[in-house]
Each structure stands twice: as structure tokens, then as C-alpha cells.
Protein backbone atom coordinates (compact mmCIF):
# COMPACT_ATOMS: atom_id res chain seq x y z
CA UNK A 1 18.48 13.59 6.53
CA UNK A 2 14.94 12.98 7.74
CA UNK A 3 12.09 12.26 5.88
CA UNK A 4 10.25 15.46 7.17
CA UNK A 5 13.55 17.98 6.05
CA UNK A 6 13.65 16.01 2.64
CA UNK A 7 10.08 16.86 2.34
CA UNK A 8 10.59 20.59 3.28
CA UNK A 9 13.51 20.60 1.04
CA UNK A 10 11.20 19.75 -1.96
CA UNK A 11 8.22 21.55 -0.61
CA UNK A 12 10.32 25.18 -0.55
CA UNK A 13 11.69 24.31 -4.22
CA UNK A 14 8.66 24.14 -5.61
CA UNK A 15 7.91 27.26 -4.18
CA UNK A 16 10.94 28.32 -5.90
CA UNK A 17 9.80 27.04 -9.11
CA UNK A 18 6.06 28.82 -8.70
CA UNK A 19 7.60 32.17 -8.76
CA UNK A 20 9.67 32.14 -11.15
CA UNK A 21 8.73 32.98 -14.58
CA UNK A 22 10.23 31.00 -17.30
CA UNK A 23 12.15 32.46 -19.58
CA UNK A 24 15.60 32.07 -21.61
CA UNK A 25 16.94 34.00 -18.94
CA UNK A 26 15.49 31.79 -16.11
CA UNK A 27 15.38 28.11 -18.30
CA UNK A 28 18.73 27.06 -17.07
CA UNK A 29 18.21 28.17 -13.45
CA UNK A 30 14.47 26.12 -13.63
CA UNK A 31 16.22 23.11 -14.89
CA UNK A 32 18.53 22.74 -12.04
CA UNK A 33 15.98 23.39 -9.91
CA UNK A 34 13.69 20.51 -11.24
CA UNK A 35 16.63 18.47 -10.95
CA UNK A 36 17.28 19.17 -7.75
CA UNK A 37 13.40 18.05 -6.93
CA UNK A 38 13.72 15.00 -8.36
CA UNK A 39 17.12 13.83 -7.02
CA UNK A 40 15.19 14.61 -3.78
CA UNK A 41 12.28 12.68 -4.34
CA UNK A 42 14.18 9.88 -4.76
CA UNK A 43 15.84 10.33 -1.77
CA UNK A 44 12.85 10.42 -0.03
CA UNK A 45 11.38 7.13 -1.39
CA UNK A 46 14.48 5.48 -0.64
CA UNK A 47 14.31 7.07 2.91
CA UNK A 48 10.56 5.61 2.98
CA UNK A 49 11.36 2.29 2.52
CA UNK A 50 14.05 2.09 4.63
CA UNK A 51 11.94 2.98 7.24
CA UNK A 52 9.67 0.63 6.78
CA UNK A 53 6.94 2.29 5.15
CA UNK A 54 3.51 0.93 5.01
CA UNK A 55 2.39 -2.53 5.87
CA UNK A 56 -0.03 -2.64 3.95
CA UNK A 57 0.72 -3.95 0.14
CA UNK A 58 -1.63 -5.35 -3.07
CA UNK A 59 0.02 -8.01 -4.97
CA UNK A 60 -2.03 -8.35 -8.33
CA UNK A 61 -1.88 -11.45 -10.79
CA UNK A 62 -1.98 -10.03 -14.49
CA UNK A 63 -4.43 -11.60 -16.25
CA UNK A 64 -6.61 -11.92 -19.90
CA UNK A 65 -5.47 -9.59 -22.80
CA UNK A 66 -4.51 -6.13 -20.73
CA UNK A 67 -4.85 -4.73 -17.39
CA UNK A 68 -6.77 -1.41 -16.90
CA UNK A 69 -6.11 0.34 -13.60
CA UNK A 70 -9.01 3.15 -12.32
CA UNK A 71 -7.49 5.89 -10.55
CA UNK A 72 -9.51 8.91 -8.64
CA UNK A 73 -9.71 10.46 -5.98
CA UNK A 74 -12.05 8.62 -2.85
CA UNK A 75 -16.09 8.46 -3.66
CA UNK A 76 -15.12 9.38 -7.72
CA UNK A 77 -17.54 6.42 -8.64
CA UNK A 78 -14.85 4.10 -9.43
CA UNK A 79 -16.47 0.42 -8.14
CA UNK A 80 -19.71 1.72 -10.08
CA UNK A 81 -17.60 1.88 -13.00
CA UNK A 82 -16.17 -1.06 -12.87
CA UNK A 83 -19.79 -2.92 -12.10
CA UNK A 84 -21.06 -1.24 -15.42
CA UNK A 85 -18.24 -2.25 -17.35
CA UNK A 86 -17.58 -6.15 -15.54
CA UNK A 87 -18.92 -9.07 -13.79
CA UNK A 88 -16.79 -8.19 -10.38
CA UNK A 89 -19.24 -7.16 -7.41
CA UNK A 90 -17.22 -4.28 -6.17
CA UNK A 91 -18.59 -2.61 -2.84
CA UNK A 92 -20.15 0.84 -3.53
CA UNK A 93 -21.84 3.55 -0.77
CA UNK A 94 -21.82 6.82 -0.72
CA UNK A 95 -19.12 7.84 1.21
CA UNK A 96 -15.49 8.13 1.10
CA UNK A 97 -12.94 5.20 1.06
CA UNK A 98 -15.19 2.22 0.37
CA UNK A 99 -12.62 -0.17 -1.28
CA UNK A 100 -9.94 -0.78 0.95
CA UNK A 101 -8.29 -3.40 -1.68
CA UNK A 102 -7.46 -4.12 -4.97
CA UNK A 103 -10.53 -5.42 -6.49
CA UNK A 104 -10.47 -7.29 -10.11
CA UNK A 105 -13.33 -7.54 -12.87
CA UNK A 106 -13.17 -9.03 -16.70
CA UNK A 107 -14.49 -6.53 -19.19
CA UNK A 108 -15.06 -8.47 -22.54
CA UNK A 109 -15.40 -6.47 -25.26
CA UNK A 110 -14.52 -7.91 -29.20
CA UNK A 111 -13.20 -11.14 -28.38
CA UNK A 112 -10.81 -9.35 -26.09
CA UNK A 113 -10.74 -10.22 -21.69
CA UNK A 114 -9.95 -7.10 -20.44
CA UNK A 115 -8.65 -6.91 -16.54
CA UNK A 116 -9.88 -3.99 -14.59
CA UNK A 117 -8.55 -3.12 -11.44
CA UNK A 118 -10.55 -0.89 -8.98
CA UNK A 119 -7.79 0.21 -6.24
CA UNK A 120 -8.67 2.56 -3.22
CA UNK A 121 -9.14 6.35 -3.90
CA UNK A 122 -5.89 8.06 -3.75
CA UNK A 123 -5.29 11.48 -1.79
CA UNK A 124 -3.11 14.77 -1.53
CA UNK A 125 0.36 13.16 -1.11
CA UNK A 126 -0.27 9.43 -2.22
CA UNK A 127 3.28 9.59 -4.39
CA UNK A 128 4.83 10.31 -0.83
CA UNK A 129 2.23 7.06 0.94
CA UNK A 130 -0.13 8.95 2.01
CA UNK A 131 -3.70 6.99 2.76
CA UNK A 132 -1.83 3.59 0.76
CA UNK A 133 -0.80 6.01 -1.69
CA UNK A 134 2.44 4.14 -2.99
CA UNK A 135 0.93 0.82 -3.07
CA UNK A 136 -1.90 2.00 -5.51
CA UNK A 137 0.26 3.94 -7.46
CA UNK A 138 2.67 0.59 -7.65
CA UNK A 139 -0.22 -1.07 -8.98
CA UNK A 140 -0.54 1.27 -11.47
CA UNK A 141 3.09 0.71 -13.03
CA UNK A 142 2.50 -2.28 -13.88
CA UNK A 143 -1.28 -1.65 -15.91
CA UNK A 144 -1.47 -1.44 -19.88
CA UNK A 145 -3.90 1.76 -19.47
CA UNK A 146 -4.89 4.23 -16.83
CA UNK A 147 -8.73 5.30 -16.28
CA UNK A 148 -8.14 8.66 -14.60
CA UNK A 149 -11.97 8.87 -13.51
CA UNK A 150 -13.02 12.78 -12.38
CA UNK A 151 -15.89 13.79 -10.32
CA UNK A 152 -18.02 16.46 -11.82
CA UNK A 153 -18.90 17.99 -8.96
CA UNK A 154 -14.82 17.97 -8.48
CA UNK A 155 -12.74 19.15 -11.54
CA UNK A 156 -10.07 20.42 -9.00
CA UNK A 157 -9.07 17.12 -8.42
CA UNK A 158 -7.98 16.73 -11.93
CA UNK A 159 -4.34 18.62 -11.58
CA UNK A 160 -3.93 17.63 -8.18
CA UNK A 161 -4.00 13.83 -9.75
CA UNK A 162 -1.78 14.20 -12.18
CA UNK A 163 0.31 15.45 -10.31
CA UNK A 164 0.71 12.50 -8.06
CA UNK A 165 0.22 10.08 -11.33
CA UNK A 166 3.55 12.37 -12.06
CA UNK A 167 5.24 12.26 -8.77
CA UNK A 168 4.93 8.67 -8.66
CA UNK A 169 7.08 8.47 -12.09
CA UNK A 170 4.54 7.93 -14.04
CA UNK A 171 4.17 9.07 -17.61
CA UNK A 172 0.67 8.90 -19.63
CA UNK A 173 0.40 9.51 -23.16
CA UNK A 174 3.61 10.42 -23.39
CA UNK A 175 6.91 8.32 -25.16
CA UNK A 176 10.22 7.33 -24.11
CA UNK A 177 12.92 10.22 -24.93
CA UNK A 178 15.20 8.89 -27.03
CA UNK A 179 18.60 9.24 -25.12
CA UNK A 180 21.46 7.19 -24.26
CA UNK A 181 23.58 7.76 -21.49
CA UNK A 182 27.24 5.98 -21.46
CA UNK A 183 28.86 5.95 -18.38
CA UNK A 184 32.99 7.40 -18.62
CA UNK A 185 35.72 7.22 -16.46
CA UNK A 186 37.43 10.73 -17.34
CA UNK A 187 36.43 13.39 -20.19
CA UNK A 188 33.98 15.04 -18.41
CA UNK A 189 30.09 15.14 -19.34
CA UNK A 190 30.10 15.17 -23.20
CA UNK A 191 27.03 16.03 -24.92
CA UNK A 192 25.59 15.01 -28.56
CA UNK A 193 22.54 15.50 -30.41
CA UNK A 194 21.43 14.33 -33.60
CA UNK A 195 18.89 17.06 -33.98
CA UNK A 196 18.94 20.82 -33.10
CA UNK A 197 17.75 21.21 -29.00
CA UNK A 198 15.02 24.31 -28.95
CA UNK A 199 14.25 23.28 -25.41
CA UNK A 200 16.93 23.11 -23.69
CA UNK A 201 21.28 23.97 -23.75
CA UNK A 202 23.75 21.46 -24.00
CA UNK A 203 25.45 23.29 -21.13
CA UNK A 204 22.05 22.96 -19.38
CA UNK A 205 22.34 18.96 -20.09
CA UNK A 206 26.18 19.00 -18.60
CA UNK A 207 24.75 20.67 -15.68
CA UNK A 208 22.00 18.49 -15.01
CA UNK A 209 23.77 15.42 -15.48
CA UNK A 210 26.51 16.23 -12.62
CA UNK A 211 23.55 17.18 -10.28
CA UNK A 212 22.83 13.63 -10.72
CA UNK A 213 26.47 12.52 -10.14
CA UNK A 214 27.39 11.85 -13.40
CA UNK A 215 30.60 13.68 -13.53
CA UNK A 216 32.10 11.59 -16.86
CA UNK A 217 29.79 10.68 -19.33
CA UNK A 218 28.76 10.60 -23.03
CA UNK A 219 25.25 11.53 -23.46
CA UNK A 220 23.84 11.10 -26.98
CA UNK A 221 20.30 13.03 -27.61
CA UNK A 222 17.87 12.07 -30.43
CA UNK A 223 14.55 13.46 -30.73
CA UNK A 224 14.36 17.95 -29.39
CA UNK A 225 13.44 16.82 -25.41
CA UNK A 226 12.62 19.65 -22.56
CA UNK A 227 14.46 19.36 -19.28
CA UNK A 228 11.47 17.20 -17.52
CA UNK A 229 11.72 14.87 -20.49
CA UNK A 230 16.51 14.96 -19.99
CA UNK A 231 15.66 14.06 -16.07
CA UNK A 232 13.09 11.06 -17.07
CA UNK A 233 15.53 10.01 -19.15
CA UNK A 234 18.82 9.97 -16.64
CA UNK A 235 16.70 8.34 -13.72
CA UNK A 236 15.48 5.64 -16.16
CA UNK A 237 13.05 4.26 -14.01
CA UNK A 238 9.96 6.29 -15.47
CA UNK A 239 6.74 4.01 -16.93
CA UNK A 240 5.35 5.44 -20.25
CA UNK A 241 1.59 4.11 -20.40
CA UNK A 242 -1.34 5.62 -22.61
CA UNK A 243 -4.33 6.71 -20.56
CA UNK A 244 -7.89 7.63 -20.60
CA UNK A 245 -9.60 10.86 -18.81
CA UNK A 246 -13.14 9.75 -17.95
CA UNK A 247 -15.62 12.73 -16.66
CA UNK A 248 -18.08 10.73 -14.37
CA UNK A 249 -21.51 11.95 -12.71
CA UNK A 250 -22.45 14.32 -15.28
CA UNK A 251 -26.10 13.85 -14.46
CA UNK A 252 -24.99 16.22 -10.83
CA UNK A 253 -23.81 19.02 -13.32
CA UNK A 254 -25.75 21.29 -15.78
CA UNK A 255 -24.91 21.14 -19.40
CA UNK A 256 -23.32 24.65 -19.21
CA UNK A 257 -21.31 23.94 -16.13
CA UNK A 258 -20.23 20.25 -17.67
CA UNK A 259 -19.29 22.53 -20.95
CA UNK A 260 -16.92 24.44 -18.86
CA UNK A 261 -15.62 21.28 -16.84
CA UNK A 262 -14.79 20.15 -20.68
CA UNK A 263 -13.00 22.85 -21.77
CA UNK A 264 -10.73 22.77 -18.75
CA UNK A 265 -9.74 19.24 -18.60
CA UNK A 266 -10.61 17.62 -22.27
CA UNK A 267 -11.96 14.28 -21.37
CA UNK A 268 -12.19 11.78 -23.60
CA UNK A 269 -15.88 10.89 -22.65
CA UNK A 270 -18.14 12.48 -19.83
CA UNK A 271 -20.29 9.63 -18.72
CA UNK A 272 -23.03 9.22 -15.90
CA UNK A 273 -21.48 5.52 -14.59
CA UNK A 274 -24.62 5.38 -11.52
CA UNK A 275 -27.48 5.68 -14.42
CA UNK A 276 -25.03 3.50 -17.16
CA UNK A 277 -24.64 6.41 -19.51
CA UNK A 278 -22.37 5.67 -22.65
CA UNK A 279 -21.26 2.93 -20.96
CA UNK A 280 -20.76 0.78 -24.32
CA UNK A 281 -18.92 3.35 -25.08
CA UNK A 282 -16.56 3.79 -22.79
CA UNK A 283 -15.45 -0.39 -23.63
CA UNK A 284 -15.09 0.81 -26.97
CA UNK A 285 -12.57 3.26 -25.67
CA UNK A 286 -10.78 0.98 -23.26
CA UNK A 287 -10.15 -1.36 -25.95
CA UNK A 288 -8.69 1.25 -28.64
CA UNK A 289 -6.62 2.65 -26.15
CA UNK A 290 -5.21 -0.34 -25.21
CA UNK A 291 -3.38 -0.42 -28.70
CA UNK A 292 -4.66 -4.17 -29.74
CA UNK A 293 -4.32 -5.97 -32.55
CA UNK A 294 -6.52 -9.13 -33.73
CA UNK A 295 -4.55 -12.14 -35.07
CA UNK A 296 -6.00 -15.18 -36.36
CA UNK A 297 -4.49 -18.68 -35.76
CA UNK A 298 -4.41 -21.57 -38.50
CA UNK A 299 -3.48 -25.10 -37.97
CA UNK A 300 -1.70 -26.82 -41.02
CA UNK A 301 -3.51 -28.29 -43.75
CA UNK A 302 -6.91 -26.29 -42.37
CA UNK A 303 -8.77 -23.14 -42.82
CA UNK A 304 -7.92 -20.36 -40.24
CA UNK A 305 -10.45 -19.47 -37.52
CA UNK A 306 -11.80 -16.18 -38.38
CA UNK A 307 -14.25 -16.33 -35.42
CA UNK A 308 -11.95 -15.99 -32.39
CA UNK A 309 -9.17 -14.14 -32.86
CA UNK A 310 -6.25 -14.16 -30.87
CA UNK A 311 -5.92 -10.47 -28.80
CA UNK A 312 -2.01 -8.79 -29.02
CA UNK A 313 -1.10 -5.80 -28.19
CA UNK A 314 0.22 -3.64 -31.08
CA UNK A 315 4.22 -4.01 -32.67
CA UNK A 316 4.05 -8.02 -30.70
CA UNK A 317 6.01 -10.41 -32.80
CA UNK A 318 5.44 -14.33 -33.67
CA UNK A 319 7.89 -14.80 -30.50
CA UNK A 320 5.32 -12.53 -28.06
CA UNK A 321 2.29 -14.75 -29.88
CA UNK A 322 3.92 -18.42 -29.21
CA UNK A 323 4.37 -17.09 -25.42
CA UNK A 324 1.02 -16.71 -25.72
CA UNK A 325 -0.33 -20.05 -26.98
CA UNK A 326 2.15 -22.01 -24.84
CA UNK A 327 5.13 -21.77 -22.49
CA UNK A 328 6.93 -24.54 -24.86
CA UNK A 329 6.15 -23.31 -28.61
CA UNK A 330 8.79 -20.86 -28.47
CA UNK A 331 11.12 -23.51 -27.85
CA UNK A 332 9.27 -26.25 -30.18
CA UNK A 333 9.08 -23.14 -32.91
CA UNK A 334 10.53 -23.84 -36.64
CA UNK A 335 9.01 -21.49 -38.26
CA UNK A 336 5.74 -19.59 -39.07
CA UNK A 337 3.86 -18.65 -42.49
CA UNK A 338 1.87 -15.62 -42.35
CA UNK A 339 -1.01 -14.49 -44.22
CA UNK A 340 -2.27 -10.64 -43.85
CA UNK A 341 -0.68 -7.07 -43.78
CA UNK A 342 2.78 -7.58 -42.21
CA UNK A 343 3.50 -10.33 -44.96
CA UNK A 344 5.63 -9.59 -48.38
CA UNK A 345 3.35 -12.13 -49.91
CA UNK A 346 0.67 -14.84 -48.90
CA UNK A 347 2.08 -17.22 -46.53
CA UNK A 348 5.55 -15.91 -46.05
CA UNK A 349 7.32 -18.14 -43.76
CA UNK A 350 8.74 -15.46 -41.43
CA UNK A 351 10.57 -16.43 -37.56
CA UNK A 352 10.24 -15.10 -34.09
CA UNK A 353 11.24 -10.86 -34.57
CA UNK A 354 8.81 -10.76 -37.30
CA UNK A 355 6.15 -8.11 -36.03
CA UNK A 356 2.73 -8.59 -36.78
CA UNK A 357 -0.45 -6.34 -37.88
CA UNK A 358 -4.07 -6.14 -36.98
CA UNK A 359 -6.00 -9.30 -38.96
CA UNK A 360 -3.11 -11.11 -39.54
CA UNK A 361 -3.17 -15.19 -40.14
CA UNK A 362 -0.58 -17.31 -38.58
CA UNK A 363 0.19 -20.65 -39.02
CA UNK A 364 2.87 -22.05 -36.51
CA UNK A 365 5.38 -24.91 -36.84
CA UNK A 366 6.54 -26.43 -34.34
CA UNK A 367 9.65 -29.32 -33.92
């Protein structure tokens, strides 16, 4: 099948899915339907690449404490952004499609080296490569937080970009459903839960599974999901990242209009990034929502170093900090004492699983 009938396929499915009115009459119908988009989706990126697909592609060395990504549409104000909140000298006019590549800046903010990418604008259809559309949105799978940075002037491109975010298999703010999947060789498609499913049937599950071609299987379901959530969780290949919604060029709205903007798309912060408004703010943002946690190192026999703390993301452990440090301490590693929240007691000698908590003191021992 070509990539144009796949596309059709989808495109009259969704139609489908427009006019029908959820209810529990309708649910299990809208499920398979939803399944039946996504199976084809990934048909159609498979089809993509087979073909060749664009030549273009951004290869991006992670770097510092966490990567930010800024995604918008074309002219949002994206490399001003960036040049308010880093040192990177990103080009910016005032006209569509000005960065054509992946460019990089350092935000440092609380002892923490924030990366922050500014990729080009993405367009109508970039989940399906449109205008480098796939390679931007690859970019994005691999960042610790997404900037989704709206245009004032524009709040209609804020559902049509989260809905390619989506598309693209991406999932902000939201968690990984708690499901396991066990492949069978005869029984059928047998379905548990270990909590009562509001959202959806277990027939609806059975159902959804074989559309997917899992005609024998054990599916065990912890936590109530909804169908979109049951699909995510038989592709497996979804990324779960938290995000930000930035409003930007407030100054080209009036406070009434901006008000209504607000109510329709909840930012987190409206900001003017051309004339640096609440700029500060906006790092203090990027660094919450990166989930960090401070941890201060001590050598043996020696005070620790309150003044430079060592920036982790949240639930790391002592193994995750020694990577850190140095390719070879968790090889070298005896053992670690640990001073701070995630301790029993002062300088509990604790190994590599032990998780650590915002302020915590480690001292490493190495062989």
C-alpha cells in the first residue's frame, strides 16, 4: 500500500472519529477505530523510511545537566528565546523558517548547565515529514523537557501542535500506563486488572489487542487507563516527558485578548521574549520542570562542598551519580555513606540502587 492510500486511510478515519459522539454505546466502536489509526500510522512511518525519506537529519550530542527542546510553529520567537535565556547566537529575522538546524545554547541557572535546543519551526503534517518534520520531532524524543512556545497573535497553532507532538508518539505531562503484556502461544487474549476499568471493557481490551495481532496473550492492567492510554501501552514505543506551555509576544496582544488566549490554552507563563519580559522567570521554570535534585559531594576525612552541588535528576541513585563523576567509579565503587533525607541515619553506608533526595551528602568509596 502506498504512502498516499495509507494517508487517506487515516485521513477518512479521523473523519470517522469527528462525527461520532462518544458514548457507552459508541466507546467500543471509537476504540477500534483509534486503533485502527494508529496501527496505520505506523505503517506509514515504516513505509517512509523505506522509501527513503528525508535527507536531511540533526544528530545532537547531549550535554550539561538536561536537554530542553523549543518547539513552535515557524517565526514563534523561538531563537529570541533561546538568546534571552543562553549564550548561543541563534539567527533571528522576521520571517518564517530562519533556523534551518539544530542550534545549541547553555542556560545556567542554580548551579545547574542547562542544554537548550532551538530546532526549525515545525508545520501542518511534521509527524508525517513534512518541512523536516520527523527529524525535529526525533530530536525531541530524546530531550528531558519540551518548551511548546505559542504565538499570541496565533493561539490556533496551539492544538494543531499538539497534535503533531502526539502523532509523533510523544507524551507530555503524562505517565507510563502501568500494563504488562505477555506474549502466549494458545489461550486466546486474556485480560486482568488489578483495579476496576471505568474507561474502558475488557472485551474492548481483547479487541484491541488482536487489531494489533496479538491473537494469544495475557494482558495484566494496573492503574483505570482509557483506550489512547491501552494503545500507548501495546505499541511500547511512546516517550513520556514533562513539558512547559510558554505564551510568547504578549506585548502584540491587549490584556483582554491575552486573558482570553489564557483561558483557552493555560500557559504556564505568557512572556514578551523580544523586550526580555519574565525572562528570569521562565529559567526558574525550566529548571523545576526539569525535576532536579541538588546533591552535595564529600571526600573522606573532609567537610562536604556545600557551594557546588552536583545537579541529578529526581529518583537517580548512587549508581546514576558515580556515572556521573566518572566512567570508572562505578566499577572502582565499595560503597557510599550518605548524609541528608534519603538516609535512615547520618552517614548510612548505602550501595548503588540506593535513591537519593534533593540536598543530600555523599561520600564515595572507591577500590
Amino acid at each position: 500500500m502506498s504512502l498516499d492510500k495509507i494517508s487517506q486511510q487515516i485521513k477518512e478515519l479521523e473523519d470517522e472519529l469527528s462525527k461520532t459522539k462518544y458514548n457507552k454505546s459508541t466507546q467500543h466502536h471509537v476504540g477500534l477505530v483509534k486503533a485502527k489509526i494508529a496501527a496505520l500510522r505506523d505503517k506509514l512511518l515504516v513505509k517512509a523510511k523505506q522509501s527513503g525519506g528525508p535527507k536531511t537529519t540533526y544528530a545532537v550530542r547531549k550535554t550539561g545537566d538536561g536537554t530542553v527542546i523549543l518547539i513552535g510553529f515557524p517565526s514563534v520567537g523561538k531563537s529570541t528565546l533561546l538568546n534571552a535565556l543562553t549564550n548561543a547566537n541563534s539567527a533571528v529575522a522576521a520571517y518564517d523558517f530562519t533556523t534551518l538546524d539544530v542550534v545549541p545554547g547553555v542556560l545556567e541557572h542554580k548551579h545547574a548547565k542547562i542544554q537548550v535546543l532551538d530546532v526549525p519551526g515545525i508545520v501542518h503534517g511534521a509527524a508525517s515529514g513534512r518541512g523536516r518534520g520527523r527529524e525535529v520531532l526525533s530530536v525531541m524524543r530524546s530531550a528531558d523537557l519540551a518548551i511548546i512556545l505559542i504565538d499570541a497573535t496565533h493561539p490556533d497553532h496551539y492544538p494543531a501542535i499538539m497534535k503533531e507532538v502526539y502523532d509523533a508518539g510523544i507524551r507530555l505531562n503524562q505517565h507510563k500506563p502501568i500494563v504488562k503484556i505477555i506474549r502466549k502461544t494458545r489461550g486466546g487474549v486474556r485480560v486482568g486488572a488489578t483495579v476496576k476499568l471505568t474507561k474502558i471493557t475488557k472485551e474492548m481490551v481483547q479487541d484491541i489487542m488482536r487489531e494489533f495481532g496479538y491473537s494469544n496473550a495475557d494482558i495484566v492492567i494496573r492503574q483505570d487507563i482509557d483506550v489512547d492510554q491501552l494503545i500507548d501501552a501495546i505499541e511500547g514505543t511512546r516517550v513520556y516527558m514533562p513539558a512547559v506551555i510558554i505564551i510568547n509576544k504578549i506585548d502584540l496582544v491587549s490584556k483582554e485578548r491575552l486573558e482570553e488566549i489564557k483561558k483557552e490554552i493555560k500557559p504556564d507563563i505568557s512572556i514578551s521574549a523580544d523586550k526580555r519580559l519574565l525572562i528570569e522567570k521562565v529559567k526558574d521554570i525550566i529548571y523545576n520542570g526539569l525535576n532536579v535534585i541538588r546533591v552535595y559531594c564529600k571526600q573522606i576525612g573532609k567537610p562536604a562542598d556545600m557551594q557546588v552541588p552536583l545537579i541529578m535528576f529526581k529518583n537517580s541513585t548512587i549508581s546514576d551519580m558515580c556515572s556521573k563523576l566518572h566512567k570508572d567509579f562505578v566499577k572502582k565503587f565499595k560503597f557510599a555513606r550518605v548524609w541528608g533525607k534519603s538516609a535512615k541515619f547520618p552517614g548510612q553506608k548505602i550501595m548503588l540502587a540506593h535513591k537519593l533526595q534533593d540536598e543530600d551528602i555523599v561520600e564515595l568509596h572507591t577500590r
